[in-house]
C-alpha atoms as a PDB file:
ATOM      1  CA  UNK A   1      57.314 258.375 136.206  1.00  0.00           C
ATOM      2  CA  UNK A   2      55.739 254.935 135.897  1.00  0.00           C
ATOM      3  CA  UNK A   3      52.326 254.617 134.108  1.00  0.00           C
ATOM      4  CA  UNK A   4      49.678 252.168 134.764  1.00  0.00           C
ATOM      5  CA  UNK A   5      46.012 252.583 132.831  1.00  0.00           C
ATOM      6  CA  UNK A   6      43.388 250.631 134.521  1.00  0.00           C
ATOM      7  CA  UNK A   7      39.635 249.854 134.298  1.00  0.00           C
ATOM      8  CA  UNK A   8      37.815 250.584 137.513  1.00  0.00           C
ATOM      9  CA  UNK A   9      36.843 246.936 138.089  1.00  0.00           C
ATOM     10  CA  UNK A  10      40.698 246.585 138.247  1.00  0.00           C
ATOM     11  CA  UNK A  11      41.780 249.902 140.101  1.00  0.00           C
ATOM     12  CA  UNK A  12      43.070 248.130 144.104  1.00  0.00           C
ATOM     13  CA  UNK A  13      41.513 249.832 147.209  1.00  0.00           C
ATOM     14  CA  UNK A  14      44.621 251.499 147.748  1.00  0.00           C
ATOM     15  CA  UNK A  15      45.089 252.718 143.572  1.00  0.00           C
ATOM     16  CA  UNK A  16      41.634 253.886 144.085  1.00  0.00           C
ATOM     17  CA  UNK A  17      41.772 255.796 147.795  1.00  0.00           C
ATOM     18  CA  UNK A  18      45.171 257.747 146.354  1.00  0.00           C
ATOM     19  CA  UNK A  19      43.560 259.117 143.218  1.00  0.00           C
ATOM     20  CA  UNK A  20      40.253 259.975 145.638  1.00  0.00           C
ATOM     21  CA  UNK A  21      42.843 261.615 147.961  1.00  0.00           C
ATOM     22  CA  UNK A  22      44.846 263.290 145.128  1.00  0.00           C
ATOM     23  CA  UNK A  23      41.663 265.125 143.803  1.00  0.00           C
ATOM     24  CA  UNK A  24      40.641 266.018 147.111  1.00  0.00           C
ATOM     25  CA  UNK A  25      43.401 267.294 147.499  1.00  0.00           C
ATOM     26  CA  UNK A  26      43.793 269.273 144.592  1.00  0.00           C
ATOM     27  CA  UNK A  27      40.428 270.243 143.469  1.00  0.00           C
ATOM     28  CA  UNK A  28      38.289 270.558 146.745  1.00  0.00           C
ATOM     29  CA  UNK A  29      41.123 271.633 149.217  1.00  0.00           C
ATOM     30  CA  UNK A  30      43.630 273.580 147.079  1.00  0.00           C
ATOM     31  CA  UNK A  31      41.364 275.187 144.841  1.00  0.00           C
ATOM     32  CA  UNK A  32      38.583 275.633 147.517  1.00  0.00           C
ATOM     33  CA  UNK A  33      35.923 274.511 145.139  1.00  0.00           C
ATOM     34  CA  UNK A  34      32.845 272.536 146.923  1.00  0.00           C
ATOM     35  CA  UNK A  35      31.961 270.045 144.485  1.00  0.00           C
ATOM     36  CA  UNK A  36      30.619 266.886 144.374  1.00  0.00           C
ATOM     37  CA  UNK A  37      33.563 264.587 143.194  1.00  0.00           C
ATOM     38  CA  UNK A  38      32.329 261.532 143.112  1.00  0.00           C
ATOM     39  CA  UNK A  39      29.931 261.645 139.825  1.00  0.00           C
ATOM     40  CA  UNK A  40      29.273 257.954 139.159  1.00  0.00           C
ATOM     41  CA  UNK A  41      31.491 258.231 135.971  1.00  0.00           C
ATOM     42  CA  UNK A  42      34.577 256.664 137.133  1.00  0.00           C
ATOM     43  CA  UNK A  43      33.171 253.646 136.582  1.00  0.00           C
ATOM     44  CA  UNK A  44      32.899 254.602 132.608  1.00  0.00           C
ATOM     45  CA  UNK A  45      36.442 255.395 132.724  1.00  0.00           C
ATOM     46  CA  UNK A  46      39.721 254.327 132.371  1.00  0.00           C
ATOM     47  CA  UNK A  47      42.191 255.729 134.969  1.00  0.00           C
ATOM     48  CA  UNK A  48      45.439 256.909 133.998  1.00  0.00           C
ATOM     49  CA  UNK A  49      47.991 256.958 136.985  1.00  0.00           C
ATOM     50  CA  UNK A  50      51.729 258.129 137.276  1.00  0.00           C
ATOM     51  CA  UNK A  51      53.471 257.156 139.659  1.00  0.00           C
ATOM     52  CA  UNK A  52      57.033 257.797 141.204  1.00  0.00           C
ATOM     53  CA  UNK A  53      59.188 255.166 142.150  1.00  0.00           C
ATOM     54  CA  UNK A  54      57.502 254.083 145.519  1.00  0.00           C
ATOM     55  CA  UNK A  55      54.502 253.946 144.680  1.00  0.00           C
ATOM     56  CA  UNK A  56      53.089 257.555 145.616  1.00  0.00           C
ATOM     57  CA  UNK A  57      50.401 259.294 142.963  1.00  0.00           C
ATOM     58  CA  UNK A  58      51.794 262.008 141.159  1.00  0.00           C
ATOM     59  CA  UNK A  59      49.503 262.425 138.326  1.00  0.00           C
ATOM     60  CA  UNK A  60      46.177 261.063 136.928  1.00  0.00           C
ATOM     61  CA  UNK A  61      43.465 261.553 134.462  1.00  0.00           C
ATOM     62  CA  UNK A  62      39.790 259.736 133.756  1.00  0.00           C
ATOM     63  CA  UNK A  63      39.882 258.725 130.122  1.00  0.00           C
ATOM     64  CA  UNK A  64      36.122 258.214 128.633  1.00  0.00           C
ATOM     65  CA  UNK A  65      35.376 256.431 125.277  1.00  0.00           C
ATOM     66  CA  UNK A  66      33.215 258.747 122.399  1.00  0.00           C
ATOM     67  CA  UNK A  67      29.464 258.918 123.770  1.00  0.00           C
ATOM     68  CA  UNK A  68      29.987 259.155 127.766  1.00  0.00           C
ATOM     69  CA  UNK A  69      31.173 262.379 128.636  1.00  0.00           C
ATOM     70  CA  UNK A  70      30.716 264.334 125.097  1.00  0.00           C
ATOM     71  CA  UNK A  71      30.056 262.852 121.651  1.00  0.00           C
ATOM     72  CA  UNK A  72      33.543 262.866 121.020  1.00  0.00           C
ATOM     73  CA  UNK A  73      36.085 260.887 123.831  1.00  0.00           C
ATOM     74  CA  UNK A  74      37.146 262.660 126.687  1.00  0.00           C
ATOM     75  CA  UNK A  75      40.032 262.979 129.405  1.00  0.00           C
ATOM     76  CA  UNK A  76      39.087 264.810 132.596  1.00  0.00           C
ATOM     77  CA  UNK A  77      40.069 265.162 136.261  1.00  0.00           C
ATOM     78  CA  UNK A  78      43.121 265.808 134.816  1.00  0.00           C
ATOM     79  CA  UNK A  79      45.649 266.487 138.228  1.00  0.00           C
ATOM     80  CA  UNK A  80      49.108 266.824 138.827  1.00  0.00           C
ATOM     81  CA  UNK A  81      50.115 266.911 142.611  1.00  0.00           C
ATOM     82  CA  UNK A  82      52.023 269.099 144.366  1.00  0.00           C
ATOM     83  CA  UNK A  83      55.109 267.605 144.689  1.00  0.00           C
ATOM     84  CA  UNK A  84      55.427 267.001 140.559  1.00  0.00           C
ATOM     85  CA  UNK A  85      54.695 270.149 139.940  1.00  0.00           C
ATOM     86  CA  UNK A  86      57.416 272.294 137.840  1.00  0.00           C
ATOM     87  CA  UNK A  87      58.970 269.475 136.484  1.00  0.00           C
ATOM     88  CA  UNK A  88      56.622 268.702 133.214  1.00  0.00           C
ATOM     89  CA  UNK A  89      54.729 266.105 134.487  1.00  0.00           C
ATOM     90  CA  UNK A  90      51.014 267.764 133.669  1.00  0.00           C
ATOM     91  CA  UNK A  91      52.192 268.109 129.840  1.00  0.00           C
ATOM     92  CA  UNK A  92      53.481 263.956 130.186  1.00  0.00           C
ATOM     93  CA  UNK A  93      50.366 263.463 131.802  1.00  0.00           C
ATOM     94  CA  UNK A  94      48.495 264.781 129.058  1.00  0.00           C
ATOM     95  CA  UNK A  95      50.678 263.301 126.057  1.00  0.00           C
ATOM     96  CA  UNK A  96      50.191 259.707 127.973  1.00  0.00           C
ATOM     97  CA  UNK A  97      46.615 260.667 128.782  1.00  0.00           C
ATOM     98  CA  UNK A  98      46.262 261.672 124.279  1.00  0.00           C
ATOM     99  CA  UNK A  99      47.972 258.560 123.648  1.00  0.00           C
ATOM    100  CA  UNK A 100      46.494 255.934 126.074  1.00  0.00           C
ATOM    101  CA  UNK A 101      43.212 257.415 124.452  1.00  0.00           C
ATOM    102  CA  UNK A 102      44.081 256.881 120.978  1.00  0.00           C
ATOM    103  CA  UNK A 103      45.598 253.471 121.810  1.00  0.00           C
ATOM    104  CA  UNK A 104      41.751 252.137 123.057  1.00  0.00           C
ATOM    105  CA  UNK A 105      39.492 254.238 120.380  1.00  0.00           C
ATOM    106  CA  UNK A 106      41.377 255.437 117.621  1.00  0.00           C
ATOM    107  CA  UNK A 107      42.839 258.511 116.407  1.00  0.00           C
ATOM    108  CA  UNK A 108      39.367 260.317 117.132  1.00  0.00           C
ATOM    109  CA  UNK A 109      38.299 263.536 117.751  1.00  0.00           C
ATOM    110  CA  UNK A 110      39.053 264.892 121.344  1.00  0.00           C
ATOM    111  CA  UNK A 111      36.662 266.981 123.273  1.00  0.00           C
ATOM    112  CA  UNK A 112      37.622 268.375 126.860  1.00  0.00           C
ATOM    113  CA  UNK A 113      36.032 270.759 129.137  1.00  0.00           C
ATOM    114  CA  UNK A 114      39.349 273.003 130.462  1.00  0.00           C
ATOM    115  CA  UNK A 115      40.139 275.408 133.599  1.00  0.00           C
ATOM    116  CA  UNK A 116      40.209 278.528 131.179  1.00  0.00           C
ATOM    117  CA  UNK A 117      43.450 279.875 132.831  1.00  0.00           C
ATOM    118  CA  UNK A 118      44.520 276.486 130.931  1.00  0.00           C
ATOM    119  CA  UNK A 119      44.054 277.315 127.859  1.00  0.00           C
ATOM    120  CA  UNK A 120      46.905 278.423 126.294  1.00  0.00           C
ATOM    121  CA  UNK A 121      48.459 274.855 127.902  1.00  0.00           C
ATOM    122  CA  UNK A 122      45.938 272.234 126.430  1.00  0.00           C
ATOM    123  CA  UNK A 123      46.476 274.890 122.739  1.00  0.00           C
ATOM    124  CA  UNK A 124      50.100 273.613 123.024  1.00  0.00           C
ATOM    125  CA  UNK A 125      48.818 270.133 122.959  1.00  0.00           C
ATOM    126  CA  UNK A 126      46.668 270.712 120.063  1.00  0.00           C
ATOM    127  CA  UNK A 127      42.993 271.451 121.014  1.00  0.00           C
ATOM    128  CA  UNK A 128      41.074 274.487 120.277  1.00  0.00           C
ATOM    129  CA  UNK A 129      38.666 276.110 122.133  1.00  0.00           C
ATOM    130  CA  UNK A 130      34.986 275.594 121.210  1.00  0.00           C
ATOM    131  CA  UNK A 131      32.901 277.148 123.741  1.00  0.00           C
ATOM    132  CA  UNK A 132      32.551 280.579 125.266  1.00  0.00           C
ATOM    133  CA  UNK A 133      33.160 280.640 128.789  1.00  0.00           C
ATOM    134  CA  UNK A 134      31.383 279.229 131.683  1.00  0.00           C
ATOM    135  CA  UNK A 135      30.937 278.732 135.006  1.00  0.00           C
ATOM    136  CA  UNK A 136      31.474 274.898 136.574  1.00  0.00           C
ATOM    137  CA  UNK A 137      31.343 274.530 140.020  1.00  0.00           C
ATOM    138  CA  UNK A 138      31.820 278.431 140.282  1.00  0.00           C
ATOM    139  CA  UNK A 139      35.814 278.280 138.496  1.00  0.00           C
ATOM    140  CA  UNK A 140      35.883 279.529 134.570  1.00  0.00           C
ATOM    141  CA  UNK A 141      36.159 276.324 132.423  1.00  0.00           C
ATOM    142  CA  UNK A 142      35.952 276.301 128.425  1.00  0.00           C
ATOM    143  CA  UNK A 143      34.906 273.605 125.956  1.00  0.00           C
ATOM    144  CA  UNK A 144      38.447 272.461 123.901  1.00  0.00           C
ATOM    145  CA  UNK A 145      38.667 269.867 121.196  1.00  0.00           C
ATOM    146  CA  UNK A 146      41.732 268.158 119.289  1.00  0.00           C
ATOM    147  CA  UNK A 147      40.941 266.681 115.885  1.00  0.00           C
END
């Protein structure tokens, strides 16, 4: 996989249509969720993208400094597509994603709001859940936080 971590201002037309497609894809279509994507916080964010070798989006995250998303920095939209799927690429993305953070704010507290049928997957990577469970956009999410 090849990584690239971009501001918005610097995400191309293209970069920015493919991860717009990729969540579409993923979280509208696939897991039938109405929701309204665009949230005017991508352009808070830095975007994570994986790549394979011609160019196609395999797997992406928004990163968010301490103070935008939660007191604490944040990684959402986190998305693997399809065609990575199986092969590790959602636990590279989220190493990358851990370490890209840490890289731009420090070794800081982590704070992430999770699918809860991913929890046991983020506990693996060293968060903790901190919330009971709620409802986002009708699908079960939980509060998670790595110190």
């Amino acid at each position: 996989m090849i990584w690239k971590i971009k501001s918005f201002e610097e995400l191309t037309v293209a970069e920015l249509y493919a991860i717009l497609r990729l969540r579409s894809e993923v979280f509208i279509i696939e897991q039938n969720c109405a929701y309204q994507d665009l949230d005017n916080s991508d352009q808070k964010a830095l975007h994570l993208m994986g790549t394979d070798d011609s160019g196609q989006l395999l797997a992406y995250t928004r990163i968010f400094a301490p103070g935008i998303k939660f007191t604490e920095a944040s990684i959402g939209r986190v998305v693997t597509s399809p065609l990575a799927r199986g092969q590790g690429a959602g636990r590279e993305l989220m190493e990358r994603s851990i370490l890209e953070l840490q890289q731009h704010y420090g070794k800081i507290p982590i704070k992430i709001g999770a699918q809860q049928y991913l929890q046991r997957f983020y506990t693996s990577l060293g968060f903790e859940q901190t919330s009971d469970t709620y409802l986002e956009d009708g699908i079960p999410h939980i509060e998670m936080l790595r110190l």
